[in-house]
Protein backbone atom coordinates (compact mmCIF):
# COMPACT_ATOMS: atom_id res chain seq x y z
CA UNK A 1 33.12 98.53 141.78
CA UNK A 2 33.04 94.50 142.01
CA UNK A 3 36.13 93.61 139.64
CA UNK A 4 34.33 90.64 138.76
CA UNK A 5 31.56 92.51 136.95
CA UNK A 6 31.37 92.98 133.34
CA UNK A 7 32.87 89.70 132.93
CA UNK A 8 31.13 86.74 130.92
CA UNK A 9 29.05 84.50 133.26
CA UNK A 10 26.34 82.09 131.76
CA UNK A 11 23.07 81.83 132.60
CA UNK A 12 23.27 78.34 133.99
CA UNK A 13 26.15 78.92 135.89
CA UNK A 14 24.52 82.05 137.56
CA UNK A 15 21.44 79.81 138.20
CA UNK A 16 23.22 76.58 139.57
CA UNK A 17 25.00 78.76 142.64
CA UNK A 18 21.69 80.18 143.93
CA UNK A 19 19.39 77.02 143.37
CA UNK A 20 17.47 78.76 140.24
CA UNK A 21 15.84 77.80 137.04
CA UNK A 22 17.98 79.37 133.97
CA UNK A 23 14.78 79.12 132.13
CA UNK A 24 13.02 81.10 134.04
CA UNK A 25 12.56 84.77 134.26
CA UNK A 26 14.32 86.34 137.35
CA UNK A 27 13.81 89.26 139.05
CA UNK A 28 16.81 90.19 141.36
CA UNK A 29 15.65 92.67 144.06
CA UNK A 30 18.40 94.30 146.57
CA UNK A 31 18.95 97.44 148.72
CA UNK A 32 23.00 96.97 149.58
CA UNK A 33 24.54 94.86 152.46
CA UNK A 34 22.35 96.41 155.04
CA UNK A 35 19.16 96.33 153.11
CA UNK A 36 16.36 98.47 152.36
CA UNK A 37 13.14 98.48 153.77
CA UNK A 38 10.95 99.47 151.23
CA UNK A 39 12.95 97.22 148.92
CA UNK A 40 12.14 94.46 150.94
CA UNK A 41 8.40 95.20 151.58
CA UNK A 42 7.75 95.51 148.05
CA UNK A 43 8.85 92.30 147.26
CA UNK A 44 6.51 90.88 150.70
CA UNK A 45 3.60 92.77 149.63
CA UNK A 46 3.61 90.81 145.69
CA UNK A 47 3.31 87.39 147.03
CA UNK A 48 0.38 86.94 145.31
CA UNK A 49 1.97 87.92 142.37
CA UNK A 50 4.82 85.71 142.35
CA UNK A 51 2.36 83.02 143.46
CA UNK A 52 0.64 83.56 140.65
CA UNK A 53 3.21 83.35 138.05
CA UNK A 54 5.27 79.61 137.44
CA UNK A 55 7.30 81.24 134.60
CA UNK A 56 9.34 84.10 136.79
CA UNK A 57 11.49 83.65 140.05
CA UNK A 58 12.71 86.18 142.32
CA UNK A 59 16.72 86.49 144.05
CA UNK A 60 16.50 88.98 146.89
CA UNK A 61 18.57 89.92 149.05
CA UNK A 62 16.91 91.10 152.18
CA UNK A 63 19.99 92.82 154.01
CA UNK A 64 21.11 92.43 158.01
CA UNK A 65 18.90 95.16 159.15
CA UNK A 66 15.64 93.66 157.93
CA UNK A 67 16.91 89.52 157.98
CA UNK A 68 14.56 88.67 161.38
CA UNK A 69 11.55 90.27 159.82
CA UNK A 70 11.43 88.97 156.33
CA UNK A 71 13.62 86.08 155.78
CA UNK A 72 11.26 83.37 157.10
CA UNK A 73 8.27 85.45 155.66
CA UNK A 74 5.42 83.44 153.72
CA UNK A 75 6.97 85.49 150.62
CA UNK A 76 10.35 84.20 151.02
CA UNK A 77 9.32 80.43 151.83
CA UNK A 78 7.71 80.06 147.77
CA UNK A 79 9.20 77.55 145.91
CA UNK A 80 10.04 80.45 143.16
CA UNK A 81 11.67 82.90 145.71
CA UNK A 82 15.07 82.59 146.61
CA UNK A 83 16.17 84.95 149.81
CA UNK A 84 19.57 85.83 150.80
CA UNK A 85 20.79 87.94 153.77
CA UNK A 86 23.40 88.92 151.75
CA UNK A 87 24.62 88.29 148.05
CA UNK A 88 28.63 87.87 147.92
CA UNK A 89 28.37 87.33 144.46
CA UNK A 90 26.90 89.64 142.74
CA UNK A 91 28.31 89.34 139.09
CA UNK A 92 26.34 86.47 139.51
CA UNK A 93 22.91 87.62 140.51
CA UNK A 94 23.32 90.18 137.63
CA UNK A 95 23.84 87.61 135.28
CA UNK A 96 21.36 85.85 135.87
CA UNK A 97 18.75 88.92 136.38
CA UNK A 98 16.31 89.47 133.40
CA UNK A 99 15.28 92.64 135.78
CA UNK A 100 16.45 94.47 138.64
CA UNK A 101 15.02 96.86 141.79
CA UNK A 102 17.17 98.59 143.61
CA UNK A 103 17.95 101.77 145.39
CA UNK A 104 19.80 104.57 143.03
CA UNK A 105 22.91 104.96 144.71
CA UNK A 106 25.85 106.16 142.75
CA UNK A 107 28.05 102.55 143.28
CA UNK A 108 24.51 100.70 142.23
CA UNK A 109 23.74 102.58 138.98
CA UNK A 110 27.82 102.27 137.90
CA UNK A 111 27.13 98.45 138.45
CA UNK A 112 24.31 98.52 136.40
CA UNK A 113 25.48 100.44 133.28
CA UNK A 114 28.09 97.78 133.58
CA UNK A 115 25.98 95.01 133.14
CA UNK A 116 23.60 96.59 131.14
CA UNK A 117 20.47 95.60 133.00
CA UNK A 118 17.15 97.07 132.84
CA UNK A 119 16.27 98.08 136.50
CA UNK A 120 13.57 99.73 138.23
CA UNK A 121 15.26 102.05 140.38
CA UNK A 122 13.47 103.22 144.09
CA UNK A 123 15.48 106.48 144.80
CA UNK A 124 16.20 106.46 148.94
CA UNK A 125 14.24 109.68 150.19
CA UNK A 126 16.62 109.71 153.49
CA UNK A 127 19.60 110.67 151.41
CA UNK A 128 21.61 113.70 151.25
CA UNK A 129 19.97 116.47 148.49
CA UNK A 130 17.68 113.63 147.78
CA UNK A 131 20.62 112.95 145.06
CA UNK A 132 19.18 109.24 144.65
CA UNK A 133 16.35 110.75 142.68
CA UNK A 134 18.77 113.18 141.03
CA UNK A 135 20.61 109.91 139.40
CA UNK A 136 17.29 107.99 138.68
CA UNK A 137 15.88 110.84 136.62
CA UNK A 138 19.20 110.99 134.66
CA UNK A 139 18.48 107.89 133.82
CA UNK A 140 14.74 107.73 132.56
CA UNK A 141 15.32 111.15 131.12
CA UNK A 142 17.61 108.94 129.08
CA UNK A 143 15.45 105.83 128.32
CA UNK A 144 17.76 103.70 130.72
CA UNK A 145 15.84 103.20 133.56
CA UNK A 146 12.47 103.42 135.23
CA UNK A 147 11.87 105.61 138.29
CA UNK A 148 9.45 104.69 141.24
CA UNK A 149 8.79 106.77 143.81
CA UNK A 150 9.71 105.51 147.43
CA UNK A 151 6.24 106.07 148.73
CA UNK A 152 4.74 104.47 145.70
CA UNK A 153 6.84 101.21 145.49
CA UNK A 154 5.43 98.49 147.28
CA UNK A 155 2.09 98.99 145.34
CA UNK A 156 3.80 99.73 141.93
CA UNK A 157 6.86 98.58 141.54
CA UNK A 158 6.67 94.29 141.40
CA UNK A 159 4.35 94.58 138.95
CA UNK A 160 6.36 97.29 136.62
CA UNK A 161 8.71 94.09 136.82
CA UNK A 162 6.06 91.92 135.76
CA UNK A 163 4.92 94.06 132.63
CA UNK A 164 8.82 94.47 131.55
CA UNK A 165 9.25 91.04 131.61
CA UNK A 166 6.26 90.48 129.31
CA UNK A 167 7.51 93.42 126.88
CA UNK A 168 10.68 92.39 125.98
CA UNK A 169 11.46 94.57 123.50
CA UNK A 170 11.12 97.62 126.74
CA UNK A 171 14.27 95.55 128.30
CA UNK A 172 16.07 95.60 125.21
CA UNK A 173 15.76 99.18 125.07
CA UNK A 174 16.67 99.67 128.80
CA UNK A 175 19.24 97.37 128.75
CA UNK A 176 21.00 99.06 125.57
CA UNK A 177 20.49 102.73 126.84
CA UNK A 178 21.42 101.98 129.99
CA UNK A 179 25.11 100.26 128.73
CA UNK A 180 26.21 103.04 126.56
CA UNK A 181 26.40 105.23 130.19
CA UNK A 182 28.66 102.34 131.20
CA UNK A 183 32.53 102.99 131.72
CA UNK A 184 34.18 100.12 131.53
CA UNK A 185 38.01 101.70 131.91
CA UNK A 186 36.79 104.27 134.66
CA UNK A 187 39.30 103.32 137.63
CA UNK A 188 42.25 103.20 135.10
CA UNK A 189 41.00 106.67 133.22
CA UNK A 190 41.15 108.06 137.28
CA UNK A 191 44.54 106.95 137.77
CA UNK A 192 45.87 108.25 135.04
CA UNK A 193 44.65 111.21 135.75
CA UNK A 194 45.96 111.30 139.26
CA UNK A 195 49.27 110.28 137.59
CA UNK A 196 49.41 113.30 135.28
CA UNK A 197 48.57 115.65 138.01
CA UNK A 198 51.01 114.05 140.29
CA UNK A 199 53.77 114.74 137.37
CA UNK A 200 52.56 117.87 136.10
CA UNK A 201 50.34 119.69 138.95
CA UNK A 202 48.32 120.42 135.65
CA UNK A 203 45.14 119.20 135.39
């Protein structure tokens, strides 16, 4: 877990370090440090869609695996995209992100009951006991996310972003379900733990 999330971060500063518009809408769209293909093709197949709207921007972070193909891509070049091999700061990007796709890894859903952000979440099919979608159901099942399917993303899952953003009242929902799963004092609640058994051998 980034120690830096969870903190307070305003809008504007969030916006001034990647070159964005606080008063605009933002999408933030990453599949961790080495990327994630369908990740990244979703956001190349919506051009047209973020074309089309002035009042919402994009952050992505395309990853090192997939930087040649898609960070000089006609997507990535609009004036309301802003692509990034990699994102070093991402209490940042969260702060400024109104919405979020990702991948449902264990480390990414932690981060975002932290931050309370409503996400779409992409579950990795190539994963072991296809947990990914094991943790993104837990999460609709409990109003705190929404699920797309892998094979279904690039055609669905921009524009589930789109229609959050115009329902607010959805993100409000997500976000709030979505931080009461947050634990805020894990690492020290782990360590104490580990101390007790350490003293005691009693768990």
């Amino acid at each position: 877990m980034r120690s830096q999330l969870g903190k307070n971060i305003s809008r504007e500063e969030a916006a001034s370090l990647f070159g964005l518009d606080p008063k605009k809408k933002t999408i933030l769209a990453f599949g961790g440090s080495l990327g994630a293909r369908t990740i990244n093709e979703t956001i190349q197949q919506s051009h047209d869609l973020v074309a089309g709207r002035d009042d919402i921007q994009v952050l992505w972070q395309i990853g090192k695996l997939y930087a040649e193909k898609f960070l000089d891509s006609h997507t990535a070049r609009l004036s309301n995209v802003k692509a990034f091999v990699f994102i070093d700061r991402m209490d940042m990007a969260y702060a400024i992100a109104d919405v979020v796709i990702a991948r449902a890894g264990a480390i990414t859903i932690s981060e975002l009951c932290l931050t309370g952000k409503a996400a779409i979440l992409i579950p990795s099919p190539h994963v072991a006991e296809d947990h990914q979608t094991h943790n993104a159901r837990s999460l609709t099942h409990l109003g705190a996310a929404v699920l797309v399917p892998d094979t279904e993303a690039p055609e669905k899952a921009f524009g589930e972003a789109l229609r959050l953003l115009d329902h607010p009242g959805e993100i409000l929902n997500l976000e709030s379900n979505i931080r009461q799963l947050g634990r805020p004092g894990a690492a020290d609640e782990i360590a104490d733990i580990i101390i007790r058994i350490a003293k005691t051998g009693k768990r």
